[in-house]
PDB file of N, CA and C in Angstrom:
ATOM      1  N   UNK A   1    -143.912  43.568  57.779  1.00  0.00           N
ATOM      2  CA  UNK A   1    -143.730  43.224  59.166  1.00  0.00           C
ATOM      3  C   UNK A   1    -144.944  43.688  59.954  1.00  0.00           C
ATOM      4  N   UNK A   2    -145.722  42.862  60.961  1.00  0.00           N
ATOM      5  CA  UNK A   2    -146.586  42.453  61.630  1.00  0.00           C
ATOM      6  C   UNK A   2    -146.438  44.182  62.847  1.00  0.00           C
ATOM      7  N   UNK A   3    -145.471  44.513  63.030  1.00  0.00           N
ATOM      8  CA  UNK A   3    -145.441  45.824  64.097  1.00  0.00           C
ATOM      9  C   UNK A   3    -144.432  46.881  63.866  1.00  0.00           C
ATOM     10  N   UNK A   4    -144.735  47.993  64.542  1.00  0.00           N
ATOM     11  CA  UNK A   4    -143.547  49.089  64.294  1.00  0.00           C
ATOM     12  C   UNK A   4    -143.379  49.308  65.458  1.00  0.00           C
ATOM     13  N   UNK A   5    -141.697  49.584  65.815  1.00  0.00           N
ATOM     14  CA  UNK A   5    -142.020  50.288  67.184  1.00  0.00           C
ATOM     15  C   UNK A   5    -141.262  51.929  67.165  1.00  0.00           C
ATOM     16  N   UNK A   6    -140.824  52.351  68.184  1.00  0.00           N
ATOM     17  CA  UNK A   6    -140.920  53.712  67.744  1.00  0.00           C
ATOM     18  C   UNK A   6    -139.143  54.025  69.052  1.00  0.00           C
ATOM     19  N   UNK A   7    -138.519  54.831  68.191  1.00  0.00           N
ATOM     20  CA  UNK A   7    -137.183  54.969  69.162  1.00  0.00           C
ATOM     21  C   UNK A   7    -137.165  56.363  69.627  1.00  0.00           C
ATOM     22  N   UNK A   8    -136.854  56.426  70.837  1.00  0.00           N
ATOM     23  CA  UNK A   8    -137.177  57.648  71.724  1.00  0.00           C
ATOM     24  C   UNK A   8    -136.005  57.375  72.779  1.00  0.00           C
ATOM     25  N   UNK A   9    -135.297  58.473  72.225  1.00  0.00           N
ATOM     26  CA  UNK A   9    -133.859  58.814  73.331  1.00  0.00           C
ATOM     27  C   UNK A   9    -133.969  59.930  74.068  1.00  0.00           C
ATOM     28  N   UNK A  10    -133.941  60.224  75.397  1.00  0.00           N
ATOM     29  CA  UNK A  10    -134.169  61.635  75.970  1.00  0.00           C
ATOM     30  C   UNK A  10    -133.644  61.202  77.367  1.00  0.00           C
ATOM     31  N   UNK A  11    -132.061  61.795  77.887  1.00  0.00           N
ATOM     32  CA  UNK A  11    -131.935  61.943  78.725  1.00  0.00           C
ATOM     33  C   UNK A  11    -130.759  63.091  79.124  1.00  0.00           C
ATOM     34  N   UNK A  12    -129.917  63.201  79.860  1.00  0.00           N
ATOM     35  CA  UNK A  12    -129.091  64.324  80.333  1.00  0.00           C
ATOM     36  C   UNK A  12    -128.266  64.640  78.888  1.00  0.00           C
ATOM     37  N   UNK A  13    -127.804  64.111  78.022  1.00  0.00           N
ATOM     38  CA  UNK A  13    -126.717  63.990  77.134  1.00  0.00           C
ATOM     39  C   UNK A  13    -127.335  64.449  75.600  1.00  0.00           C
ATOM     40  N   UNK A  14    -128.465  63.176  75.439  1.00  0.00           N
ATOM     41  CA  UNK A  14    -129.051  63.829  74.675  1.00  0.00           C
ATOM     42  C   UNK A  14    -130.546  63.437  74.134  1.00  0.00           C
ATOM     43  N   UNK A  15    -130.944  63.895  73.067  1.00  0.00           N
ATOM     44  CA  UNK A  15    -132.403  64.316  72.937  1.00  0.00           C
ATOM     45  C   UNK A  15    -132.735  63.789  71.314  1.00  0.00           C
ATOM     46  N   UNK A  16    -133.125  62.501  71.102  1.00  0.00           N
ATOM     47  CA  UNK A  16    -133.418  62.046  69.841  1.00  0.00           C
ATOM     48  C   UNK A  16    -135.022  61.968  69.066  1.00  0.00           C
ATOM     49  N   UNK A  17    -135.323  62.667  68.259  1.00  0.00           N
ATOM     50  CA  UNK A  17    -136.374  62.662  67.128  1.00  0.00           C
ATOM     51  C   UNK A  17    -136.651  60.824  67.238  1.00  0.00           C
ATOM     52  N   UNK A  18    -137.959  60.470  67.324  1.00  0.00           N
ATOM     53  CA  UNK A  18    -138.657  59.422  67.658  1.00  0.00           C
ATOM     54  C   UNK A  18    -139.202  58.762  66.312  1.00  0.00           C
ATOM     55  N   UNK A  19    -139.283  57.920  65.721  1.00  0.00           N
ATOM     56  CA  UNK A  19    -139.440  57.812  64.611  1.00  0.00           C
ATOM     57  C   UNK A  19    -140.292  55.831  64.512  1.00  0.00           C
ATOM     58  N   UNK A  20    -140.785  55.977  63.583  1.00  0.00           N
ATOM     59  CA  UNK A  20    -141.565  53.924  63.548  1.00  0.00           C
ATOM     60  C   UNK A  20    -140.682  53.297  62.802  1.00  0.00           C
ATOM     61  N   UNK A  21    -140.164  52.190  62.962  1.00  0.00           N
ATOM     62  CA  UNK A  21    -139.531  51.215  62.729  1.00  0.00           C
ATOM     63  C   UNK A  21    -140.042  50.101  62.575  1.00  0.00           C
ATOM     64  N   UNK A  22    -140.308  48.989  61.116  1.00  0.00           N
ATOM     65  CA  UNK A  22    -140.974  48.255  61.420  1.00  0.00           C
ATOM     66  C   UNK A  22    -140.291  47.032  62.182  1.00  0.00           C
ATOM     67  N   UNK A  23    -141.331  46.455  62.012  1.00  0.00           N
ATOM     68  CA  UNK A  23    -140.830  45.147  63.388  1.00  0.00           C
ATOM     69  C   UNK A  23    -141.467  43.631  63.417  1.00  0.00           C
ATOM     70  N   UNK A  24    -140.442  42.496  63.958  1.00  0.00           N
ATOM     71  CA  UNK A  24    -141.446  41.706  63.765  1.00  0.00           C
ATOM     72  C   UNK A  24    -141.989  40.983  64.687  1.00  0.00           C
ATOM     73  N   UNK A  25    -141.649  41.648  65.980  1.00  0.00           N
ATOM     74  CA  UNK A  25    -142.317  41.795  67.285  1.00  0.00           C
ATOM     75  C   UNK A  25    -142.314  43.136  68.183  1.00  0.00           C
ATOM     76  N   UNK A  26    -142.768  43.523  68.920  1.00  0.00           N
ATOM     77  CA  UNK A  26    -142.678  44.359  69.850  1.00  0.00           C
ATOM     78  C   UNK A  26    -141.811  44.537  71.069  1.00  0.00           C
ATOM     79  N   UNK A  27    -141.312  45.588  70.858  1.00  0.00           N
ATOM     80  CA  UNK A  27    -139.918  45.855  72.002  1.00  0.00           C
ATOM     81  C   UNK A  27    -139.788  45.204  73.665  1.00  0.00           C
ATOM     82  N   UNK A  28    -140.162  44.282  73.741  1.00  0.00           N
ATOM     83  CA  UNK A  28    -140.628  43.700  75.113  1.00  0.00           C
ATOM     84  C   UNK A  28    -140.020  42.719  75.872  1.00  0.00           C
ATOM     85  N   UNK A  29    -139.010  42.131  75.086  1.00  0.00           N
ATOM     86  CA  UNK A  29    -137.937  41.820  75.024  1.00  0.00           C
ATOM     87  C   UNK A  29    -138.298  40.087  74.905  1.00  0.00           C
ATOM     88  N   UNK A  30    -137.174  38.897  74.798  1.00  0.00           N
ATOM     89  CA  UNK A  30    -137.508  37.690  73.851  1.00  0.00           C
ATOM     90  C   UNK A  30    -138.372  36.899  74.969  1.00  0.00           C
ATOM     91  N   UNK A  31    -138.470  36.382  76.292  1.00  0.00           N
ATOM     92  CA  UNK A  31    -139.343  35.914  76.993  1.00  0.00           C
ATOM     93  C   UNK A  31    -140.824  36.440  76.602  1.00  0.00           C
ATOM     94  N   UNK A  32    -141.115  37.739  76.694  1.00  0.00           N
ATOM     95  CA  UNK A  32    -142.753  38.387  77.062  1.00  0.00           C
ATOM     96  C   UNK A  32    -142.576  38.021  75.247  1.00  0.00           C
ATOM     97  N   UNK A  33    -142.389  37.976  74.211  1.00  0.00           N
ATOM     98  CA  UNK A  33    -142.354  38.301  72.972  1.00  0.00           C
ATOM     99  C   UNK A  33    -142.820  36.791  72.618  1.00  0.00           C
ATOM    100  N   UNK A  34    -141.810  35.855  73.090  1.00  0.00           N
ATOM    101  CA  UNK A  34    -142.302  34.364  72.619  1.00  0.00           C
ATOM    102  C   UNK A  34    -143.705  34.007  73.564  1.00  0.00           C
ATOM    103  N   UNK A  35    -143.750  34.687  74.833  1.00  0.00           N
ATOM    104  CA  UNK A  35    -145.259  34.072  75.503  1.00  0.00           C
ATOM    105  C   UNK A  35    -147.002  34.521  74.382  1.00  0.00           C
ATOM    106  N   UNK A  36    -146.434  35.888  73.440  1.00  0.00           N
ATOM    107  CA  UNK A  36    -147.420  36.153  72.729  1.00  0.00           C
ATOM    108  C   UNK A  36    -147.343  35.656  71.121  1.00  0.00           C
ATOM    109  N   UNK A  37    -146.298  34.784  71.108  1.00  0.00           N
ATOM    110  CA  UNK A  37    -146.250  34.501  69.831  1.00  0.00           C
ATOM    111  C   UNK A  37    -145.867  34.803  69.017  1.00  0.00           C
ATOM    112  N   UNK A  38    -144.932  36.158  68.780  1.00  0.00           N
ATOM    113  CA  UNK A  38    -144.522  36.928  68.413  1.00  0.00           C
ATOM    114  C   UNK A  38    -143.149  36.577  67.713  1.00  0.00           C
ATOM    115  N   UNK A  39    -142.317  35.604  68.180  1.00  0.00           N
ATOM    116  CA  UNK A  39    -140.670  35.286  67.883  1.00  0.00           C
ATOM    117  C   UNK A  39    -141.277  34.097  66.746  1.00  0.00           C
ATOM    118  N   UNK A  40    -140.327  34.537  65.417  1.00  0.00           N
ATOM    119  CA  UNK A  40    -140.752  33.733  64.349  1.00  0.00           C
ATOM    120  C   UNK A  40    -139.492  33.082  64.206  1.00  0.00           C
ATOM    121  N   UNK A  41    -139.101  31.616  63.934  1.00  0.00           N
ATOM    122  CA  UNK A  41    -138.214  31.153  63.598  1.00  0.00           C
ATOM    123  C   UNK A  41    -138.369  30.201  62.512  1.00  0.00           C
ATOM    124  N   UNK A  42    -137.047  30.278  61.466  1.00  0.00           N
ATOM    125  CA  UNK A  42    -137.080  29.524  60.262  1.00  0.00           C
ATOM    126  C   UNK A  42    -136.223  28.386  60.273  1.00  0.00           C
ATOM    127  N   UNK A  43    -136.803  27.393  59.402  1.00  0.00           N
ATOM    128  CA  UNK A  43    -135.708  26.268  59.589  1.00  0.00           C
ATOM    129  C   UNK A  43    -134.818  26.177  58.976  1.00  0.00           C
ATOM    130  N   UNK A  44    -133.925  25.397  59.109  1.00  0.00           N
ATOM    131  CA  UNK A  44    -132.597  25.254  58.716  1.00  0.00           C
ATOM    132  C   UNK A  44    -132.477  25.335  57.149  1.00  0.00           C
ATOM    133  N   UNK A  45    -131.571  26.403  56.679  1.00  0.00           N
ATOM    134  CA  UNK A  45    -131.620  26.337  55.639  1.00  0.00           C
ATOM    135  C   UNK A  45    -132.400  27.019  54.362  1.00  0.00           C
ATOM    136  N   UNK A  46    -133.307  27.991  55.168  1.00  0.00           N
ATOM    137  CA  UNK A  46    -134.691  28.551  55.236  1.00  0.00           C
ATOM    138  C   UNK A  46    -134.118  30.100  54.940  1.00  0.00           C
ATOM    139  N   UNK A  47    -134.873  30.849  54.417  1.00  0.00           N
ATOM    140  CA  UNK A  47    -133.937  32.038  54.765  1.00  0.00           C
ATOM    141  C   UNK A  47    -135.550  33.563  54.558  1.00  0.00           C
ATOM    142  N   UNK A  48    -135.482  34.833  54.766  1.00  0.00           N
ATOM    143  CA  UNK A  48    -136.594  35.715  54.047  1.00  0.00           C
ATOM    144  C   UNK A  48    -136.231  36.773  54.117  1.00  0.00           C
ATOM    145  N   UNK A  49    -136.963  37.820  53.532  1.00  0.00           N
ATOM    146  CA  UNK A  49    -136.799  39.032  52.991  1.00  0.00           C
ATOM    147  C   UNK A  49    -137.616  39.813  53.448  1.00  0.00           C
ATOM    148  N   UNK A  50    -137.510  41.384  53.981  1.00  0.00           N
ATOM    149  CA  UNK A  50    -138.279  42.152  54.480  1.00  0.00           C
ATOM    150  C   UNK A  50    -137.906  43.503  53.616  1.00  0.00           C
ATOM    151  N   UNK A  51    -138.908  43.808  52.772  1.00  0.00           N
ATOM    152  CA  UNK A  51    -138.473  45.398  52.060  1.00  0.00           C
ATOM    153  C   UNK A  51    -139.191  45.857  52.813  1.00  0.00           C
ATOM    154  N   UNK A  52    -138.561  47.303  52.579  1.00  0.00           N
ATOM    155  CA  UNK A  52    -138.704  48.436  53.801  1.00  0.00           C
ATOM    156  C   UNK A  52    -138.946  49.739  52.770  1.00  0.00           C
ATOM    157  N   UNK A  53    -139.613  50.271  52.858  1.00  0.00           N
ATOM    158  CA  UNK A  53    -139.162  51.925  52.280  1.00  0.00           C
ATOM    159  C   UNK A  53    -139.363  53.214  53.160  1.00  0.00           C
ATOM    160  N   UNK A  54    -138.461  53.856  53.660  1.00  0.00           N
ATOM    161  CA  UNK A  54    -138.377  54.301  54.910  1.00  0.00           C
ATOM    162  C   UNK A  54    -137.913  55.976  53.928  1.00  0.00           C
ATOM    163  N   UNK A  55    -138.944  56.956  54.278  1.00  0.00           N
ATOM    164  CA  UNK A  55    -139.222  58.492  53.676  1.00  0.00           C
ATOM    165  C   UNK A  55    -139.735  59.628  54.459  1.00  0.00           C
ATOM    166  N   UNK A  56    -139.383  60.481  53.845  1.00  0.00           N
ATOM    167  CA  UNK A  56    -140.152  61.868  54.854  1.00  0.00           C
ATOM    168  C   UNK A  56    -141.144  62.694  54.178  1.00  0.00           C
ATOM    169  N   UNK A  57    -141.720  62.419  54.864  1.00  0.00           N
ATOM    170  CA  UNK A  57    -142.831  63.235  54.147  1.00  0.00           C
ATOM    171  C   UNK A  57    -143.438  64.677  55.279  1.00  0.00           C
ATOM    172  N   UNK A  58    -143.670  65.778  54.054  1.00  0.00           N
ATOM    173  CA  UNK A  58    -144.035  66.836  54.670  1.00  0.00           C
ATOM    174  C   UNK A  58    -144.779  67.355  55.169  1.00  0.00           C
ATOM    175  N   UNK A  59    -145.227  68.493  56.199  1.00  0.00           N
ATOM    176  CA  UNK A  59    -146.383  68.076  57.162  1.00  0.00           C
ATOM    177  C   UNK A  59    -147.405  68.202  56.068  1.00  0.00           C
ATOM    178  N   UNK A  60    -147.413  69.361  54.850  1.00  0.00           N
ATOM    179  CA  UNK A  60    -148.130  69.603  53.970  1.00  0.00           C
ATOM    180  C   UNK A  60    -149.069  68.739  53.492  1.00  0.00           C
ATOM    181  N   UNK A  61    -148.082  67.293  53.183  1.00  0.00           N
ATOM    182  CA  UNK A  61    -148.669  65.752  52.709  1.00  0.00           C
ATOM    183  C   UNK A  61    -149.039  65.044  53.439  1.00  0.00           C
ATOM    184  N   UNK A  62    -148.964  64.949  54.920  1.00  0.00           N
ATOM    185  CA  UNK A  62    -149.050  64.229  55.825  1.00  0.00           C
ATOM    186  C   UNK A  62    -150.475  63.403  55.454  1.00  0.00           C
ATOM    187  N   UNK A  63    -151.609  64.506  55.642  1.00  0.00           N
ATOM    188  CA  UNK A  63    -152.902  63.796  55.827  1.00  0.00           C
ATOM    189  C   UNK A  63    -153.270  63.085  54.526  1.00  0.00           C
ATOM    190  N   UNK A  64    -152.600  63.458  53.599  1.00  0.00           N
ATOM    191  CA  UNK A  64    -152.793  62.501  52.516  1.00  0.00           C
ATOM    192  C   UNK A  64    -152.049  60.882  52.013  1.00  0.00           C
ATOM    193  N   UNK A  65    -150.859  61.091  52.931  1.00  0.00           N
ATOM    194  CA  UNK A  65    -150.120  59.885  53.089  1.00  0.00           C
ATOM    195  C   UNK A  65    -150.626  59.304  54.126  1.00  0.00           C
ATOM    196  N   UNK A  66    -151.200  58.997  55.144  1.00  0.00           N
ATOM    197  CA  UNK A  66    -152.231  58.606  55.933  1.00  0.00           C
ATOM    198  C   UNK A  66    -153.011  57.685  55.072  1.00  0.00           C
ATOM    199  N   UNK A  67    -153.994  58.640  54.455  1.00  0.00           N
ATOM    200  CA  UNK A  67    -154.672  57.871  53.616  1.00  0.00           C
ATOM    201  C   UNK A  67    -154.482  57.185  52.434  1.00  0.00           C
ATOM    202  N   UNK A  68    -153.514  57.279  51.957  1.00  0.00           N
ATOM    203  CA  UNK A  68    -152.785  56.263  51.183  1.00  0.00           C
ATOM    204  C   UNK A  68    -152.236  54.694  51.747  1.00  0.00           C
ATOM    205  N   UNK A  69    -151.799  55.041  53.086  1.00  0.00           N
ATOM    206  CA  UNK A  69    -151.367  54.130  53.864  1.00  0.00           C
ATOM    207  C   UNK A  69    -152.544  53.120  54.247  1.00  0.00           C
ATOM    208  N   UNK A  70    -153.285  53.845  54.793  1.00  0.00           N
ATOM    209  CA  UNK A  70    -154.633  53.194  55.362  1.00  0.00           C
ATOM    210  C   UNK A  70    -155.274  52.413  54.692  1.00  0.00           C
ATOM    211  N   UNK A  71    -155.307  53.025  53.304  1.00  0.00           N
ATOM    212  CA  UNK A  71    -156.461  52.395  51.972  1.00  0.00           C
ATOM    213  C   UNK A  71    -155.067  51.433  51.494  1.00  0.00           C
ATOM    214  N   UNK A  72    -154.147  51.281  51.523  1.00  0.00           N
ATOM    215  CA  UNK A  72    -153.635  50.161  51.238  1.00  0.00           C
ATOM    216  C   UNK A  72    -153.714  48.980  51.970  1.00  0.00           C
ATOM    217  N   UNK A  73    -153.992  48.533  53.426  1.00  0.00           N
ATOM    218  CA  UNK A  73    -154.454  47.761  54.234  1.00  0.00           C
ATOM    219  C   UNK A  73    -155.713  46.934  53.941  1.00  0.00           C
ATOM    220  N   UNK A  74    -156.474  48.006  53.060  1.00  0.00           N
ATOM    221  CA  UNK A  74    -158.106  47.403  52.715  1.00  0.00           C
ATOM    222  C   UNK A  74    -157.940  45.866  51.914  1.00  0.00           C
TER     223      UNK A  74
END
């Protein structure tokens, strides 16, 4: 998926850990989303698949999962 966005809860009640989510547009809602091109639609009958692998990694590993991430893009 083309974007991640990131969930951030913080108000009187309560206080949520923020985290990336991928995405296949940006949180902006479906008007501003289709003016950039962003809303993908399939045709009838059509169907797809998005794997995800969603992990924690420790601050220890951090800078090395970075670069794992990064050099996979190349």
């Amino acid at each position: 998926m083309p974007h991640a966005i990131r969930w951030v809860l913080v108000n009187s009640d309560q206080s949520v850990a923020a985290f990336a989510m991928p995405a296949t547009c940006e949180p902006k809602g479906y008007s501003s989303e289709k003016r950039k091109g962003h809303v993908r639609s399939l045709a009838r009958a059509y169907n797809t698949q998005f794997r995800t692998v969603i992990a924690y990694v420790e601050p220890a590993r951090a800078a090395s999962a970075v670069r794992a991430i990064e050099g996979s893009r190349s």
